[in-house]
N, C-alpha and C. Protein backbone atom coordinates (compact mmCIF):
# COMPACT_ATOMS: atom_id res chain seq x y z
N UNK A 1 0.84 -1.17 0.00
CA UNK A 1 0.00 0.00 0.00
C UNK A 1 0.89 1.24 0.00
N UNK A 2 0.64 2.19 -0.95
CA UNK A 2 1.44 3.39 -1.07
C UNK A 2 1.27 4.48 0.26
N UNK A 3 2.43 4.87 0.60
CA UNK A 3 1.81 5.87 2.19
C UNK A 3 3.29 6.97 1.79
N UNK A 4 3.20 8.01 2.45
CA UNK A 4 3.90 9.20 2.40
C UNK A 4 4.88 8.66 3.70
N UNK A 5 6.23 9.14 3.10
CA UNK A 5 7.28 8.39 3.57
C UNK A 5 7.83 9.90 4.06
N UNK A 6 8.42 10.90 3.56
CA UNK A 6 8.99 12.02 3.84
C UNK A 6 7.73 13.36 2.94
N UNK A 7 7.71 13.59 4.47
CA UNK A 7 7.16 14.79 3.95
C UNK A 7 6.97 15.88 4.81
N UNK A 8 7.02 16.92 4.85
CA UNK A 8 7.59 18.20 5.37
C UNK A 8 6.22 19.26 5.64
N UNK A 9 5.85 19.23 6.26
CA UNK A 9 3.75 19.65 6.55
C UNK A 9 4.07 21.28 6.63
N UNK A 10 5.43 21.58 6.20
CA UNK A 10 5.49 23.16 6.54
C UNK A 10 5.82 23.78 5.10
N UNK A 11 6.39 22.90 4.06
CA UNK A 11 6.68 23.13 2.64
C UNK A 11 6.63 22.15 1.97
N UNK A 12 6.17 21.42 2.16
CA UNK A 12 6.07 20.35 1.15
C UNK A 12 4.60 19.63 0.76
N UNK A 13 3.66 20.60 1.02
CA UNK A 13 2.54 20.88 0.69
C UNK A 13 1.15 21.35 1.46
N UNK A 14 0.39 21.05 1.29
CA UNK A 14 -0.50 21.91 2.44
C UNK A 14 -2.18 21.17 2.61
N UNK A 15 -2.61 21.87 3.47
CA UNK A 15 -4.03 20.68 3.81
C UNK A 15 -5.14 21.42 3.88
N UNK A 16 -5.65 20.85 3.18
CA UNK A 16 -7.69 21.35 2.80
C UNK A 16 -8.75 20.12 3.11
N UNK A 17 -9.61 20.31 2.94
CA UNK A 17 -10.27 19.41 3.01
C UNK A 17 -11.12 18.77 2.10
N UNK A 18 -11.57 17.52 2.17
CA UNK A 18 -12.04 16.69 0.68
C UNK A 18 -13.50 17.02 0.35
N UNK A 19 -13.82 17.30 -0.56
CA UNK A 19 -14.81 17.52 -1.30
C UNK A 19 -16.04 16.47 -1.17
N UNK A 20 -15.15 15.77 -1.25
CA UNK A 20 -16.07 13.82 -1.75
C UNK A 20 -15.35 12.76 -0.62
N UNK A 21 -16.18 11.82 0.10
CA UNK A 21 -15.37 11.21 0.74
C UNK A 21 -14.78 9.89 0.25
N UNK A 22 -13.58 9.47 0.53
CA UNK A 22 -12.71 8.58 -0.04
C UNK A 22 -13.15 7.38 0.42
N UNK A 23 -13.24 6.32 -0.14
CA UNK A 23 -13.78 5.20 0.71
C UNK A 23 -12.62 4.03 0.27
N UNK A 24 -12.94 2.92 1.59
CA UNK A 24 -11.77 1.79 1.97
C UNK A 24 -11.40 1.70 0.92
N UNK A 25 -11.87 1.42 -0.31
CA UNK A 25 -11.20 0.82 -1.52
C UNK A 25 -10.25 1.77 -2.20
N UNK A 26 -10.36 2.82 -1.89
CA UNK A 26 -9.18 3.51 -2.21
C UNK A 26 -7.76 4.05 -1.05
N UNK A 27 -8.08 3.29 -0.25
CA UNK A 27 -6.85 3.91 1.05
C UNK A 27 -5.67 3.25 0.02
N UNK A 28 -4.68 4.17 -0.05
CA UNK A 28 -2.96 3.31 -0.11
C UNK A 28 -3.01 3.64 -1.69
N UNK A 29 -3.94 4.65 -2.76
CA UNK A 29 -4.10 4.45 -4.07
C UNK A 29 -3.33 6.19 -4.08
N UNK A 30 -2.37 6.07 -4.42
CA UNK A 30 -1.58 7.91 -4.99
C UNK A 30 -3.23 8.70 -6.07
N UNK A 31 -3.19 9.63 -5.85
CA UNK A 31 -4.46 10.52 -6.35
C UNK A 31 -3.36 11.90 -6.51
N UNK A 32 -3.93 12.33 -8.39
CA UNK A 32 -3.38 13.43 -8.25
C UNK A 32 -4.60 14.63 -7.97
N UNK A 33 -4.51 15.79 -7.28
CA UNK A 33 -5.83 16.42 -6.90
C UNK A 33 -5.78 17.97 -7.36
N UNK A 34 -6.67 18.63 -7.60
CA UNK A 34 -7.08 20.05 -7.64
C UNK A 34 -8.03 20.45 -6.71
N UNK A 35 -7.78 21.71 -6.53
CA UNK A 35 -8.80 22.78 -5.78
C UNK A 35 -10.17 23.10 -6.12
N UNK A 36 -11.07 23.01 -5.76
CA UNK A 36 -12.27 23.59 -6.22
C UNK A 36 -12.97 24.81 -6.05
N UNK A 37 -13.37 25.51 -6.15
CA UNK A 37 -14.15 27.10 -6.26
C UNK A 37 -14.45 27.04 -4.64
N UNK A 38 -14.89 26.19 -3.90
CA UNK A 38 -14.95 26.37 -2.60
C UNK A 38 -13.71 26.09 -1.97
N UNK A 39 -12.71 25.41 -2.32
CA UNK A 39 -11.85 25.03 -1.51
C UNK A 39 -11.47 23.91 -1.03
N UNK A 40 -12.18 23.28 -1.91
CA UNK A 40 -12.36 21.61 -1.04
C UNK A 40 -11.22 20.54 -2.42
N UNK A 41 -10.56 19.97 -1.99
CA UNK A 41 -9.78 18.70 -2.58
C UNK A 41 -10.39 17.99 -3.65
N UNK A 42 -10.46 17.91 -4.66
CA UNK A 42 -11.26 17.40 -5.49
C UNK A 42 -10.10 16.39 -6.31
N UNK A 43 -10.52 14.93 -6.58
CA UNK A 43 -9.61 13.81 -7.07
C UNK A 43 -9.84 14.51 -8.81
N UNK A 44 -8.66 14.56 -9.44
CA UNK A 44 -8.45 15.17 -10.71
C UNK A 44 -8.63 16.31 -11.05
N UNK A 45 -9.10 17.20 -11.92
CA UNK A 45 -9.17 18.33 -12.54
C UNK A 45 -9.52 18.63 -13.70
N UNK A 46 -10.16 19.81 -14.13
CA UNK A 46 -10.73 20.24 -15.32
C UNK A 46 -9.24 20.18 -16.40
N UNK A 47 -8.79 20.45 -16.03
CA UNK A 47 -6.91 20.63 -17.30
C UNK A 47 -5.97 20.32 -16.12
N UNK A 48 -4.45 19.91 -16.85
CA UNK A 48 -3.49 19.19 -15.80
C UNK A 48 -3.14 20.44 -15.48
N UNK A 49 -3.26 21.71 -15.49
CA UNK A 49 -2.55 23.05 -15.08
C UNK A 49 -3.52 22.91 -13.42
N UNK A 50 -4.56 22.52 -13.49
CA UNK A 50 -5.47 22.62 -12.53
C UNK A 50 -5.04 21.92 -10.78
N UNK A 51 -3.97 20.80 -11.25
CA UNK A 51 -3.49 19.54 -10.37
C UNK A 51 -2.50 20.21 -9.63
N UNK A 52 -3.10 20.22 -8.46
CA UNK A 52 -1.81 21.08 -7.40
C UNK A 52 -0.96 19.88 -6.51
N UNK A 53 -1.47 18.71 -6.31
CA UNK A 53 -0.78 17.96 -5.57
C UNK A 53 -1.45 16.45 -5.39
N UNK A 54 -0.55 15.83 -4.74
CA UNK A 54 -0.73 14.29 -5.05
C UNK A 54 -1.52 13.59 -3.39
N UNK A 55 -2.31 13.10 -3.18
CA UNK A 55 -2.71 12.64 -1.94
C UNK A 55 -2.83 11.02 -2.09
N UNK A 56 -2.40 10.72 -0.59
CA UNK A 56 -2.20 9.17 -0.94
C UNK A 56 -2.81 8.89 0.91
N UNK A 57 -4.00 8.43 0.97
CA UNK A 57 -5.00 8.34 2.46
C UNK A 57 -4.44 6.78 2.41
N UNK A 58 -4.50 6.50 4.02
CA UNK A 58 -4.68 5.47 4.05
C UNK A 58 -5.62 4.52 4.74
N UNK A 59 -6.65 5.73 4.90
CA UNK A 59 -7.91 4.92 4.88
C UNK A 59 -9.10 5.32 4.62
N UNK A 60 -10.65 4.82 5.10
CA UNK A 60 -11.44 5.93 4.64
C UNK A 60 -11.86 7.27 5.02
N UNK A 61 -11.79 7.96 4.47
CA UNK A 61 -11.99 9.60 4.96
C UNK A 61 -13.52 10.28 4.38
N UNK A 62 -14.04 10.69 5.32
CA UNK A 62 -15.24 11.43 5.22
C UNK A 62 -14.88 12.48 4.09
N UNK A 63 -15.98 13.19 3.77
CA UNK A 63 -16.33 13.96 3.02
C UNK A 63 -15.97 15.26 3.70
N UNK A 64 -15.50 15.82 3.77
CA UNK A 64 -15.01 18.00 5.05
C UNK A 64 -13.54 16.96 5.58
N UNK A 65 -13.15 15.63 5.89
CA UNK A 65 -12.34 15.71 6.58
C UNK A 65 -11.23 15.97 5.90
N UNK A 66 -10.13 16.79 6.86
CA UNK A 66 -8.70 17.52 5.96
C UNK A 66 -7.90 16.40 5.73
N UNK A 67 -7.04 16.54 5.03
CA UNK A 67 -6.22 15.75 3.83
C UNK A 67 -4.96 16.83 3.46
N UNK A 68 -3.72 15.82 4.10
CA UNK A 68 -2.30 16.68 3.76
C UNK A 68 -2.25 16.44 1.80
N UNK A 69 -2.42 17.14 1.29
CA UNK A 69 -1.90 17.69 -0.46
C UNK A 69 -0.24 17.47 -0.84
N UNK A 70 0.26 16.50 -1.11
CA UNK A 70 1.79 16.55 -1.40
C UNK A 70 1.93 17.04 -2.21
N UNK A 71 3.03 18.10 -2.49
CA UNK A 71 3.75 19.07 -3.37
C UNK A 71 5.29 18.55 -3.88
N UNK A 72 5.70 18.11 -3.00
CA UNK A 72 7.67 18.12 -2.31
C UNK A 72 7.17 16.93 -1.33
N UNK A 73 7.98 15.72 -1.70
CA UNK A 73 7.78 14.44 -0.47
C UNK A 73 8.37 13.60 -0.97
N UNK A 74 7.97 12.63 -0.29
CA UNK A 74 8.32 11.10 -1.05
C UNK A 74 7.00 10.23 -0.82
N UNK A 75 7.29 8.87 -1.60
CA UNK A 75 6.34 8.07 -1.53
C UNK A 75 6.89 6.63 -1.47
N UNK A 76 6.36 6.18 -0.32
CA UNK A 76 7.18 4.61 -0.14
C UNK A 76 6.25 3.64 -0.79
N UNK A 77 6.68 3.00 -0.99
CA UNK A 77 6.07 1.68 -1.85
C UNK A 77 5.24 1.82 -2.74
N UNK A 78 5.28 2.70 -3.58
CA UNK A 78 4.36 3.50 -4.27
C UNK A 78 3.81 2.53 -5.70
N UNK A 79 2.66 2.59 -6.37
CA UNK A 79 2.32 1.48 -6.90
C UNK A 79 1.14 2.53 -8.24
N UNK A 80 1.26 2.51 -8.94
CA UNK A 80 0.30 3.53 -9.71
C UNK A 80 -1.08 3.63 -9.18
N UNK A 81 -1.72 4.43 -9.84
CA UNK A 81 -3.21 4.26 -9.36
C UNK A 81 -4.06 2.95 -9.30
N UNK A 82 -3.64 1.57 -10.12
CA UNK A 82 -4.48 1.06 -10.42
C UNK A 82 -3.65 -0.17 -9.85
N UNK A 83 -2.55 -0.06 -9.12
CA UNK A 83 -1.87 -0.90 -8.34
C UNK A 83 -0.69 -1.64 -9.26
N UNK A 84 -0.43 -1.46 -10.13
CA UNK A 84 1.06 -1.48 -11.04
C UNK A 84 2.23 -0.84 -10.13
N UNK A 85 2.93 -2.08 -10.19
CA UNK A 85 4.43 -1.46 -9.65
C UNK A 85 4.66 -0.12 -11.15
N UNK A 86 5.33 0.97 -10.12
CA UNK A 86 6.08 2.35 -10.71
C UNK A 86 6.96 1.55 -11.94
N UNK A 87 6.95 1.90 -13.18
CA UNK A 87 8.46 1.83 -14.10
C UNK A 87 9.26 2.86 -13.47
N UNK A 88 11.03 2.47 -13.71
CA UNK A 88 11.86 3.52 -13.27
C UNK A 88 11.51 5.14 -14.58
N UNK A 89 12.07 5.92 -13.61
CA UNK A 89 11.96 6.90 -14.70
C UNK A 89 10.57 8.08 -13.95
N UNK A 90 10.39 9.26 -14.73
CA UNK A 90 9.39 10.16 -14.50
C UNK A 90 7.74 9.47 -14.27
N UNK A 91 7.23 10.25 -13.59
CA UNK A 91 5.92 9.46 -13.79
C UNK A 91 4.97 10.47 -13.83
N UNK A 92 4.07 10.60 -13.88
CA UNK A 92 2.76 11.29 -14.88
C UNK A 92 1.65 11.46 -13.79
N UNK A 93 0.45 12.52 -13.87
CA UNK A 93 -0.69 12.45 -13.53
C UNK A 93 -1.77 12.74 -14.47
N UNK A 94 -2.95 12.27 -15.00
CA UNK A 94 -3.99 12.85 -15.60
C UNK A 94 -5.27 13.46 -14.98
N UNK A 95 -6.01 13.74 -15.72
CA UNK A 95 -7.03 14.85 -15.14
C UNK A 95 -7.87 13.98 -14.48
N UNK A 96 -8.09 12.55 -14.94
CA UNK A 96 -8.70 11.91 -14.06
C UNK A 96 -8.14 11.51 -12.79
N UNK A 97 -7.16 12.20 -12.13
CA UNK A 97 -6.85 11.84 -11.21
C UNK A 97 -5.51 10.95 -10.90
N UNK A 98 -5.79 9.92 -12.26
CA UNK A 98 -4.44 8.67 -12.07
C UNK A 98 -2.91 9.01 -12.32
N UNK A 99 -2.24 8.46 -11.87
CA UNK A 99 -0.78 8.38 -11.49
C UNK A 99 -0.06 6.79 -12.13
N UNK A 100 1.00 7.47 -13.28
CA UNK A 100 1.39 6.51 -13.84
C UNK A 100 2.43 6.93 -14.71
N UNK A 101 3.02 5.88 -15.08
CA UNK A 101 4.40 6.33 -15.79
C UNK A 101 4.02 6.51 -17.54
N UNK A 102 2.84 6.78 -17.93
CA UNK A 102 2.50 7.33 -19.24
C UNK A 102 2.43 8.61 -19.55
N UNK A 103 3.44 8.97 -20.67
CA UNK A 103 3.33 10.64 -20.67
C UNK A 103 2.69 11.53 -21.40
N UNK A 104 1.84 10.46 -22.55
CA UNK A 104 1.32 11.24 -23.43
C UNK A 104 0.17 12.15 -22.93
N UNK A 105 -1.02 12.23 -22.16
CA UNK A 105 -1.80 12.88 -21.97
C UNK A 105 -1.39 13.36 -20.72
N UNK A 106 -0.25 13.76 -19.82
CA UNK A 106 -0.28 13.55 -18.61
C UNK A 106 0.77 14.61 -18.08
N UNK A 107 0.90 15.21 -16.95
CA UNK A 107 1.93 16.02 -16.35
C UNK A 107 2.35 15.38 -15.79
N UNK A 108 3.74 15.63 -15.53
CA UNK A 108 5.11 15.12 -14.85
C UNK A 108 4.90 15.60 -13.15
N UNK A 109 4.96 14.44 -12.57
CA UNK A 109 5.01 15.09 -11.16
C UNK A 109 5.97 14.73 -10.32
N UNK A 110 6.81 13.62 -10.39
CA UNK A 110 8.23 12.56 -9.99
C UNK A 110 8.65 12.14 -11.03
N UNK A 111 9.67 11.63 -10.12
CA UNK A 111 10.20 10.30 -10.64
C UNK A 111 10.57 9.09 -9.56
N UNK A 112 11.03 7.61 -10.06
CA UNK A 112 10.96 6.97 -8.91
C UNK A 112 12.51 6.61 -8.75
N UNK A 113 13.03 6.15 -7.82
CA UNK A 113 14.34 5.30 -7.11
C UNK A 113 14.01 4.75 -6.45
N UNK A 114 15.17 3.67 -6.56
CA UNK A 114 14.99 2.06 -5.67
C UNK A 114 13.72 1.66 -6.77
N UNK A 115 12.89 0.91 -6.52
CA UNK A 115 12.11 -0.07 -6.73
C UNK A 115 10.97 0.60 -6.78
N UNK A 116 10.40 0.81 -5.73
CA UNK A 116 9.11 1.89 -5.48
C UNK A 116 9.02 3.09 -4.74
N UNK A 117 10.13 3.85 -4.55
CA UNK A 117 10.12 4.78 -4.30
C UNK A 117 9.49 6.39 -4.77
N UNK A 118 8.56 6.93 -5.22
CA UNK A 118 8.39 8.08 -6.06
C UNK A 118 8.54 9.04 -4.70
N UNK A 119 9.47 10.24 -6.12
CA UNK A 119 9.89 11.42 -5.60
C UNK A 119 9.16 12.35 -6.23
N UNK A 120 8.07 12.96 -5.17
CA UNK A 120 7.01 14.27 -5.70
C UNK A 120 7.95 15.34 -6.03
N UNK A 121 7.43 16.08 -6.78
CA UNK A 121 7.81 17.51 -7.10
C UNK A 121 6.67 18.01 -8.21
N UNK A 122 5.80 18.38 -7.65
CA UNK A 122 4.45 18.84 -8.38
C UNK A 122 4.50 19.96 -8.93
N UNK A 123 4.77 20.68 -9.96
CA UNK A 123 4.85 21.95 -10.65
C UNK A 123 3.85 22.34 -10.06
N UNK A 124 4.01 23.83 -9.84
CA UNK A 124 2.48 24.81 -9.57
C UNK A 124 1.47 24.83 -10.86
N UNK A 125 2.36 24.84 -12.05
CA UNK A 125 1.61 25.34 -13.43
C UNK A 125 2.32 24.58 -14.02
N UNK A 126 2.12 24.33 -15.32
CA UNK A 126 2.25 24.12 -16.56
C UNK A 126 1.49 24.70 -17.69
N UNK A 127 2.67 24.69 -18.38
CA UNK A 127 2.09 25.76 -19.82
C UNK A 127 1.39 24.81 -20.81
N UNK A 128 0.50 25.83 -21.22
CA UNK A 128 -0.69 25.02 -22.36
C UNK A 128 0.00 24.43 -23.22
């Protein structure tokens, strides 16, 4: 199960709360996320410029409850969205949310070391 290994709650990203609540079947699944007009965590985004950070729960979380947003971290045992071990190399998020080492439709948000290691570094923006 993927869980946040290093991460820094003072710069290395920041905490809002979820929009929608996450349920068991997704604890331990990397989610890339955007902001919504109220403020609330929303799993994916209208365009990848929209994706501010990566959340990885590890269990179920209500709907208002807050949720640390990774920006800058790490990720231990990290496994794509759909439970695929990481390929080495950069790895990707799409608007639907998923996390994976495909780059054609997708923004760059890590890369991995060791085996399953992914190293966040979430751009603020990306250009059209």
């Amino acid at each position: 199960m993927s869980r946040y290994d290093k991460y820094d709650p003072y710069d290395g990203g920041f905490r809002a709360r979820l929009n929608v609540a996450i349920p068991a079947a997704d604890a331990g699944k990397i989610r890339a996320v955007s902001v919504n007009a109220s403020g609330r965590v929303v799993i994916g985004g209208a365009a990848l410029v929209d994706i501010r950070g990566l959340i990885c729960p590890t269990e179920a979380m209500a709907a208002g409850a807050a949720i640390d947003v990774m920006t800058d971290g790490e990720i231990a045992e990290a496994v794509t969205t759909g439970g695929v071990v990481l390929t080495a190399g950069l790895q990707y998020c799409h608007i639907d949310g998923t996390v994976d080492s495909t780059a054609g439709s997708g923004k760059a948000i890590g890369f991995t070391v060791e085996l399953n290691r992914l190293i966040v570094r979430v751009p603020a923006t990306q250009a059209a």
